[in-house]
N, C-alpha and C. Protein backbone atom coordinates (compact mmCIF):
# COMPACT_ATOMS: atom_id res chain seq x y z
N UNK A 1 -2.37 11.13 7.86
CA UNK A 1 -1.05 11.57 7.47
C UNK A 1 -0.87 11.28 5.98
N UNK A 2 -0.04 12.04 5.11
CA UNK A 2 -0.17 11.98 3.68
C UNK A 2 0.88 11.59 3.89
N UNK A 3 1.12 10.77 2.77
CA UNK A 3 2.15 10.22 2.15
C UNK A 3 3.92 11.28 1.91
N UNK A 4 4.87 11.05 1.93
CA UNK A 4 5.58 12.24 1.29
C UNK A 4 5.80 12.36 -0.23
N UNK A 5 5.65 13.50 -0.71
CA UNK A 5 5.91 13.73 -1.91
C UNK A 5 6.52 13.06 -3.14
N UNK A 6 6.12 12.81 -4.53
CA UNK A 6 7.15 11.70 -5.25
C UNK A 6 8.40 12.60 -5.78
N UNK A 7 9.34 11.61 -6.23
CA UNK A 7 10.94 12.37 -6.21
C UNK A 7 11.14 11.37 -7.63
N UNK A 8 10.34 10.63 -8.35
CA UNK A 8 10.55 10.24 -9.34
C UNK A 8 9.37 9.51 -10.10
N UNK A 9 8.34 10.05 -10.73
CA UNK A 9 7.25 9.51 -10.46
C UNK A 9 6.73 8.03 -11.40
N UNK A 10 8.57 8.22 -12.38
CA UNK A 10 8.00 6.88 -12.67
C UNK A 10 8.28 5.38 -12.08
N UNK A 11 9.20 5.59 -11.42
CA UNK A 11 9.57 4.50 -10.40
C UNK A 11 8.59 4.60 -9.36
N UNK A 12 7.84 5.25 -8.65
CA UNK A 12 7.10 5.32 -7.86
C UNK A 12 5.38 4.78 -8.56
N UNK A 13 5.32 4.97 -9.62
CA UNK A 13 4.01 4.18 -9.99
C UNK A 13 4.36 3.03 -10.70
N UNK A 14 5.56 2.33 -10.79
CA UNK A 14 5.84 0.70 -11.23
C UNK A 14 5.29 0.10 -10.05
N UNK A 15 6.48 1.00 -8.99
CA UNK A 15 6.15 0.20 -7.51
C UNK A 15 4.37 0.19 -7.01
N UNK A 16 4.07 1.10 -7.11
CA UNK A 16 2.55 1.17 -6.61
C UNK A 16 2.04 0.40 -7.52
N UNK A 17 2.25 -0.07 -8.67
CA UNK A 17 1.55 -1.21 -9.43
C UNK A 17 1.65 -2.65 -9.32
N UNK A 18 3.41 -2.61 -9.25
CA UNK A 18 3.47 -4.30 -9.24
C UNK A 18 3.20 -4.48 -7.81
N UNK A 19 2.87 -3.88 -7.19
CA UNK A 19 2.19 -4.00 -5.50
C UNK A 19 0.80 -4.41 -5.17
N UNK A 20 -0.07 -3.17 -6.47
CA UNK A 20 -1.19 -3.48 -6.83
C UNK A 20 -1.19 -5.27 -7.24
N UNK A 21 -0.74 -5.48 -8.19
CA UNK A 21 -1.15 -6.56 -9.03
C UNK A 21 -0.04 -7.71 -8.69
N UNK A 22 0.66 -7.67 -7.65
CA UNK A 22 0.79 -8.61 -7.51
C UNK A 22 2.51 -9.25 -7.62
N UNK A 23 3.14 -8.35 -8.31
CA UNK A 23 4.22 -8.83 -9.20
C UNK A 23 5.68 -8.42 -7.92
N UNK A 24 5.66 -9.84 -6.97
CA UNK A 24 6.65 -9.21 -5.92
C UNK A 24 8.37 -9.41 -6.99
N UNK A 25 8.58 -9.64 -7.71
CA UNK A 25 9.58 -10.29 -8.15
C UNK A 25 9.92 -8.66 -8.43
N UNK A 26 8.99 -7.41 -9.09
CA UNK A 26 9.24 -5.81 -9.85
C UNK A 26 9.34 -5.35 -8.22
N UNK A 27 8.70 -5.65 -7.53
CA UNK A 27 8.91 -4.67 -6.34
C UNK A 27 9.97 -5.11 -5.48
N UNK A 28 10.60 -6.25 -5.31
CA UNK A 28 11.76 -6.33 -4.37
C UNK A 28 13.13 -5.75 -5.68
N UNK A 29 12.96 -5.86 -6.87
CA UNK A 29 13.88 -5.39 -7.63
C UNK A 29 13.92 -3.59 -7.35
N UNK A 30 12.91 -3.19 -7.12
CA UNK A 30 12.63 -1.36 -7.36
C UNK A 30 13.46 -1.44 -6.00
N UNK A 31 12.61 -2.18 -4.75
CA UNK A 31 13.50 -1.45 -3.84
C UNK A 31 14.72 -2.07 -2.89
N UNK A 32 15.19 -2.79 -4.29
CA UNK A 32 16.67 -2.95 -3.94
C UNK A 32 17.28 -1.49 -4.50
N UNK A 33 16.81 -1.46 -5.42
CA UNK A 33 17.52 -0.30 -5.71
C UNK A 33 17.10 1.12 -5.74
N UNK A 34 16.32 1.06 -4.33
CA UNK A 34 16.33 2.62 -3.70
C UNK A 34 15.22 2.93 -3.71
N UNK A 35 14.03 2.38 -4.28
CA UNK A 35 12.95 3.15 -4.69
C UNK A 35 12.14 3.12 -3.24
N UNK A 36 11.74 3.80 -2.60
CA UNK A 36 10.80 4.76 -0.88
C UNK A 36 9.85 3.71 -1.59
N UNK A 37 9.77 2.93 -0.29
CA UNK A 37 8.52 1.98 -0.10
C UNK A 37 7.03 2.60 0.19
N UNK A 38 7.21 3.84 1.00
CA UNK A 38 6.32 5.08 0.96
C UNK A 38 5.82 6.38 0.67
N UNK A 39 6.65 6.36 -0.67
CA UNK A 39 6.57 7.80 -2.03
C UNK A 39 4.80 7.19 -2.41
N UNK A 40 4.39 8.14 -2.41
CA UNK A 40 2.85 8.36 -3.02
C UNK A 40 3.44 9.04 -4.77
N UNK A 41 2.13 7.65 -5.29
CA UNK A 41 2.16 7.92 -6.77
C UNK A 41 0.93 9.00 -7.28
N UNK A 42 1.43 8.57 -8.46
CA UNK A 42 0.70 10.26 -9.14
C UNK A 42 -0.81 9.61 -8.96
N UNK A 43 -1.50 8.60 -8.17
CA UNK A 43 -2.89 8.20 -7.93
C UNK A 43 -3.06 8.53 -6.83
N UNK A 44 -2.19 9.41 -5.84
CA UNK A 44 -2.34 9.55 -4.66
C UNK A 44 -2.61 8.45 -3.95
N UNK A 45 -1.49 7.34 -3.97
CA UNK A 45 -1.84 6.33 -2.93
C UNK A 45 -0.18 5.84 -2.85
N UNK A 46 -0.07 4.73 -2.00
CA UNK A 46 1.11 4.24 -1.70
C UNK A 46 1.10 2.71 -2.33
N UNK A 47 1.86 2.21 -2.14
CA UNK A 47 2.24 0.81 -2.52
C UNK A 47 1.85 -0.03 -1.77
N UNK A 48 1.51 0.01 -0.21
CA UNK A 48 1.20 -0.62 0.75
C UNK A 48 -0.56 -0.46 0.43
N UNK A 49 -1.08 0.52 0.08
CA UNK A 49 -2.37 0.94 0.00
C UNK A 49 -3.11 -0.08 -1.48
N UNK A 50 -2.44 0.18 -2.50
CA UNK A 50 -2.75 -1.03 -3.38
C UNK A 50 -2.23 -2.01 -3.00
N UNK A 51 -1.55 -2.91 -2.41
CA UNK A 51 -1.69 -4.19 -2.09
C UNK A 51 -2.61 -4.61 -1.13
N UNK A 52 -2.79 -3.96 0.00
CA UNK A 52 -4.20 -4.18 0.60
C UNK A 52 -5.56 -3.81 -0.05
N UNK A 53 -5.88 -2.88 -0.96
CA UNK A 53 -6.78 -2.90 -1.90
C UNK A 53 -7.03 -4.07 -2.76
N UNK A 54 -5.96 -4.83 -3.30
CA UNK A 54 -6.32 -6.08 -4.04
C UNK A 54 -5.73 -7.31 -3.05
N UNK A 55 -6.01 -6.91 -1.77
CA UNK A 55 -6.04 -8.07 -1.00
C UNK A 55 -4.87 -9.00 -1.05
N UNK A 56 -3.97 -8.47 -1.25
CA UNK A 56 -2.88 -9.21 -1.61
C UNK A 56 -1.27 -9.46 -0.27
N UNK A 57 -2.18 -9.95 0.92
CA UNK A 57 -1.47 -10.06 2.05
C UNK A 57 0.06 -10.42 1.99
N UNK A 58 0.70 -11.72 1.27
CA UNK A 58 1.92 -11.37 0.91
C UNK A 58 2.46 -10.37 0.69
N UNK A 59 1.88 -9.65 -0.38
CA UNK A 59 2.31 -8.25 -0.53
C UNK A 59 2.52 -7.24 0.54
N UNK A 60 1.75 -7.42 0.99
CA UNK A 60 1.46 -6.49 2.42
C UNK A 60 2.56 -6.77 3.50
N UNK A 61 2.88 -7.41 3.38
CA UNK A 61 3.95 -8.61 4.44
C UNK A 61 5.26 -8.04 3.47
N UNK A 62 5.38 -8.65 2.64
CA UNK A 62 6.87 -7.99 2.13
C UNK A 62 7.42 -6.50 2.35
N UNK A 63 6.23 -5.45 1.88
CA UNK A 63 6.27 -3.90 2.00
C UNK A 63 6.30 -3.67 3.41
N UNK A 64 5.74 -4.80 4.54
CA UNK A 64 5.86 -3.99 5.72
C UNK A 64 7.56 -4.11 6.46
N UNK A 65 8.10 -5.71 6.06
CA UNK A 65 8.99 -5.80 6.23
C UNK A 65 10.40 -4.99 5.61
N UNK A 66 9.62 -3.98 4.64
CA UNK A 66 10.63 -3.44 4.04
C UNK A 66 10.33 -1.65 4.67
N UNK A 67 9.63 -1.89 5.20
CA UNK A 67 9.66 -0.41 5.87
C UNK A 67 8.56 0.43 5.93
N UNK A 68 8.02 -0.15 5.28
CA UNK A 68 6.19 0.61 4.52
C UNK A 68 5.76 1.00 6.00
N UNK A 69 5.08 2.21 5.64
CA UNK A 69 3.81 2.79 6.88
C UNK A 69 2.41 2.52 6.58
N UNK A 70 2.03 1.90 7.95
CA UNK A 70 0.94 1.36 7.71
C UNK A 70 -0.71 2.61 8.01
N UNK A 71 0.12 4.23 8.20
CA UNK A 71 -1.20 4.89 8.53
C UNK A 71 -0.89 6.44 7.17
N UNK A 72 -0.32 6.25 6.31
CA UNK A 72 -0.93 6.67 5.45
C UNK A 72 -1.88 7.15 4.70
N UNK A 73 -2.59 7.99 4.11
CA UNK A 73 -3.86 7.97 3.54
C UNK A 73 -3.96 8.28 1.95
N UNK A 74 -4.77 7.61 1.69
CA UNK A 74 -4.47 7.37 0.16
C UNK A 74 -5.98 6.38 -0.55
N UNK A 75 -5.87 6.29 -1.56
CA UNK A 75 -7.08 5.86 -2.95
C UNK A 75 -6.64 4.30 -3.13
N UNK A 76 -7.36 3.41 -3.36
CA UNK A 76 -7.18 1.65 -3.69
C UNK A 76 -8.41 1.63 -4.51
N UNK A 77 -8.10 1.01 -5.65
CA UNK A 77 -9.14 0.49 -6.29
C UNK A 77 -9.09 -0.69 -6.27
N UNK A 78 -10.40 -1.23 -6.42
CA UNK A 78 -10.17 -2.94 -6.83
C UNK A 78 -11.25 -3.42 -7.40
N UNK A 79 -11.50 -4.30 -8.40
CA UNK A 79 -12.70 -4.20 -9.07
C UNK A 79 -13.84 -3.51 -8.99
N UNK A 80 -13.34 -2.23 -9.44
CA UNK A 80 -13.77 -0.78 -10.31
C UNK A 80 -14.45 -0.41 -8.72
N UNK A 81 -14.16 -0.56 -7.92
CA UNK A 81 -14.54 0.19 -6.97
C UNK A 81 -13.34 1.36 -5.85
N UNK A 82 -13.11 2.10 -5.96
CA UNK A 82 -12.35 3.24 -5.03
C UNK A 82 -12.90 3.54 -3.84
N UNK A 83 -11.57 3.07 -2.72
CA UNK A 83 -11.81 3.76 -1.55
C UNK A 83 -10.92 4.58 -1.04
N UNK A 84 -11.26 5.37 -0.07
CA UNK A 84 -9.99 6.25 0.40
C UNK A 84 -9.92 6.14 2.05
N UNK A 85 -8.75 6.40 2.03
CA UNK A 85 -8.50 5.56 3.67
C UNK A 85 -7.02 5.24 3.88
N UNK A 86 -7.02 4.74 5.06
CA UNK A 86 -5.33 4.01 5.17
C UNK A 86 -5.65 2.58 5.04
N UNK A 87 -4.20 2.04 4.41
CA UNK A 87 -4.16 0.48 4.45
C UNK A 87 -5.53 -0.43 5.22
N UNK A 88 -5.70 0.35 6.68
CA UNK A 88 -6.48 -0.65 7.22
C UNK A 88 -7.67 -0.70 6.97
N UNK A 89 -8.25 1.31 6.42
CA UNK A 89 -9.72 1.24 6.32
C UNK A 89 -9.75 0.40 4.67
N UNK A 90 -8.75 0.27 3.96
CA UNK A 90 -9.19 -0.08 3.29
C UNK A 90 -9.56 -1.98 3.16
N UNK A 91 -8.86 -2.01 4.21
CA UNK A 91 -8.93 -3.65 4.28
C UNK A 91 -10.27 -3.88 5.14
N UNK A 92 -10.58 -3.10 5.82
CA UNK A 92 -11.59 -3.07 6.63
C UNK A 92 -12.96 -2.99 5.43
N UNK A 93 -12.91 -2.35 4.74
CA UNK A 93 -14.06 -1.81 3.77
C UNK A 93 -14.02 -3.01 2.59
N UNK A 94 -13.00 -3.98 2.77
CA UNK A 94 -12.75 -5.57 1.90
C UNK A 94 -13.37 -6.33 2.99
N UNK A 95 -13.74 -6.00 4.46
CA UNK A 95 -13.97 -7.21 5.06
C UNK A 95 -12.77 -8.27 5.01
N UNK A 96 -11.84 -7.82 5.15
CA UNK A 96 -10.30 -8.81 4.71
C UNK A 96 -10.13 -8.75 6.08
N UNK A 97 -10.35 -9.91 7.07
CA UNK A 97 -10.15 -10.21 8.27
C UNK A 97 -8.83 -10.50 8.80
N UNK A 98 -7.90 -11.06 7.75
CA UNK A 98 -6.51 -11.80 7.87
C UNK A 98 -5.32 -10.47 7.54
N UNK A 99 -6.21 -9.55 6.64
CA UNK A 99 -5.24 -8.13 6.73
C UNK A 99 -5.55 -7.32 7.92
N UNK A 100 -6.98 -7.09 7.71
CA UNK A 100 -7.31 -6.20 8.93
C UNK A 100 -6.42 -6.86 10.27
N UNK A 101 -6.26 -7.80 10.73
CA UNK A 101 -5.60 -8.83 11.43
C UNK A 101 -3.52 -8.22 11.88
N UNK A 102 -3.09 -8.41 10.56
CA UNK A 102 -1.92 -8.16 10.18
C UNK A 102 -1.63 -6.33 10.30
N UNK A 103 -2.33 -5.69 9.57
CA UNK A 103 -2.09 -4.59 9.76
C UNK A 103 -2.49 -3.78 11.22
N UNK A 104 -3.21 -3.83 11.81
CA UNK A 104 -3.78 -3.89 13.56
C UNK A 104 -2.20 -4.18 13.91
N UNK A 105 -1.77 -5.52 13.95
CA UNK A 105 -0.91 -5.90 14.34
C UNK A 105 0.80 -5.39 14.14
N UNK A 106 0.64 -4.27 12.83
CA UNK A 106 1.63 -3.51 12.77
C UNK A 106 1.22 -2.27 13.07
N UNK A 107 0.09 -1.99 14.06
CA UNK A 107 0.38 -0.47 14.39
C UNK A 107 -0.67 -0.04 13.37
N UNK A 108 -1.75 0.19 12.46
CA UNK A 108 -2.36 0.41 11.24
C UNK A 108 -3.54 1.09 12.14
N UNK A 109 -3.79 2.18 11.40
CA UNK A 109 -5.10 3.07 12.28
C UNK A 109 -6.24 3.36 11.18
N UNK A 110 -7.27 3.69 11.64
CA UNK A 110 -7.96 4.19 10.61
C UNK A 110 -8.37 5.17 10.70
N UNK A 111 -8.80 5.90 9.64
CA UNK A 111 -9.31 7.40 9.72
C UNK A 111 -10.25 7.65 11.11
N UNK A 112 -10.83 7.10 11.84
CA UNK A 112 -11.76 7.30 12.95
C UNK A 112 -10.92 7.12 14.06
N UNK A 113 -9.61 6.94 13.91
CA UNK A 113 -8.66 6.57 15.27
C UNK A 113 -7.81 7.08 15.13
């Protein structure tokens, strides 16, 4: 399932960044104030998709509690490597046992399921 369309694309790639990298303090600020926890950025990925790309389970935990879908499909990079997949294949393709774990546990599918 793709992501839905962006409706502002520069608020939508802050969020897919400070998600990426880490910065929950920019992303609970974006979506206090409105910004779709699941708008796909102009990298074709979601916000939930880079935080499980850089392994960043808090992250993952905040976005899910805020509404994020966990079967999305979308691009994660993480030290210079790109995968494509949903949240889980991509945690799956990290060997990230404690996401793969968490996301399973919210319902998270992967392209083969």
């Amino acid at each position: 399932m793709k992501p839905k369309s962006t409706h502002n694309a520069l608020i939508v790639q802050r969020l897919s960044r400070a998600a990426r990298v880490g910065r929950t303090n920019i992303v609970e600020l974006l979506l206090q104030h409105g910004a779709d926890v699941d708008l796909e950025s102009l990298r074709e990925t979601t916000a939930i998709i880079g935080a499980a790309g850089s392994r960043n389970v808090n992250m993952v935990e905040l976005l899910l509690k805020s509404g994020a879908g966990v079967c999305w499909i979308g691009s994660a990079s993480y030290r210079w490597q790109t995968q494509d997949g949903t949240a889980l294949d991509i945690a799956m393709g990290n060997e990230d046992e404690v996401m793969i774990e968490l996301l399973r546990r919210e319902g998270g599918k992967t392209l083969m399921n």
